[in-house]
Protein backbone atom coordinates (compact mmCIF):
# COMPACT_ATOMS: atom_id res chain seq x y z
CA UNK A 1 248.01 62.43 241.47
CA UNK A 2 250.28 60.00 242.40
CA UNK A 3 249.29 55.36 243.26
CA UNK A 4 246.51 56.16 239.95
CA UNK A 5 245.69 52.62 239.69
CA UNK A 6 245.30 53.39 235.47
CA UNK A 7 248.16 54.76 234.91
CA UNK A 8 251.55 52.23 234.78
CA UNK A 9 254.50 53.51 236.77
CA UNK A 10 257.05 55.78 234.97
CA UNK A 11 260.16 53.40 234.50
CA UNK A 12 263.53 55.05 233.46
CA UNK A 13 264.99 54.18 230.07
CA UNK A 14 267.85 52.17 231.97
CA UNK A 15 265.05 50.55 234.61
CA UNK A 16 264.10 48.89 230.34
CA UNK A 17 267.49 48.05 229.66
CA UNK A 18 268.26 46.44 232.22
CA UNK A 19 265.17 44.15 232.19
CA UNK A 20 266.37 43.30 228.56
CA UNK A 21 269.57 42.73 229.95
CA UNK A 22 268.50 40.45 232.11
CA UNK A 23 266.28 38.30 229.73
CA UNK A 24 269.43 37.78 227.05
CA UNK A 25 271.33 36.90 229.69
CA UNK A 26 268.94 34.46 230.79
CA UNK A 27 268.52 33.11 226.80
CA UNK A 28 272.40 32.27 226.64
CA UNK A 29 274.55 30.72 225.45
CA UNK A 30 271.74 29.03 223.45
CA UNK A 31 272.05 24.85 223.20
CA UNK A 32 271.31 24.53 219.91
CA UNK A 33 274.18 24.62 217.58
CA UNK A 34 273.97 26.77 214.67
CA UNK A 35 272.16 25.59 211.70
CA UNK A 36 274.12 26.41 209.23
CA UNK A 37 278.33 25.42 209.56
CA UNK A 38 280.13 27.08 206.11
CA UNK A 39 282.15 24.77 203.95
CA UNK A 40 282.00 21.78 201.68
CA UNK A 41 279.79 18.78 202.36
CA UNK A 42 281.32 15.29 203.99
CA UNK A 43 281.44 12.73 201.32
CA UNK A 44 282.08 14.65 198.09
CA UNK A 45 285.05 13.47 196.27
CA UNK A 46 287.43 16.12 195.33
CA UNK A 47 288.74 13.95 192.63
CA UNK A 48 285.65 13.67 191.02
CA UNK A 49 284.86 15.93 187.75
């Protein structure tokens, strides 16, 4: 029986991927810069022992 009000439409796996797709592409690039930058903190004084 096909238009079953109760039951969702079939979608194809790729019909999913590209939704998803879609939504990161819609998230990015992000604004926020990352919240954590490796190395050594401004200020400290390499001379120091």
């Amino acid at each position: 029986m096909t238009g079953d009000p109760k039951k969702p439409e079939d979608k194809t796996p790729q019909d999913k991927d590209e939704k998803v797709d879609e939504a990161v592409e819609e998230t990015f690039p992000a604004s926020d810069p990352p919240s954590f930058t490796p190395g050594e903190p401004e200020g400290k004084d390499k001379d120091r022992k």
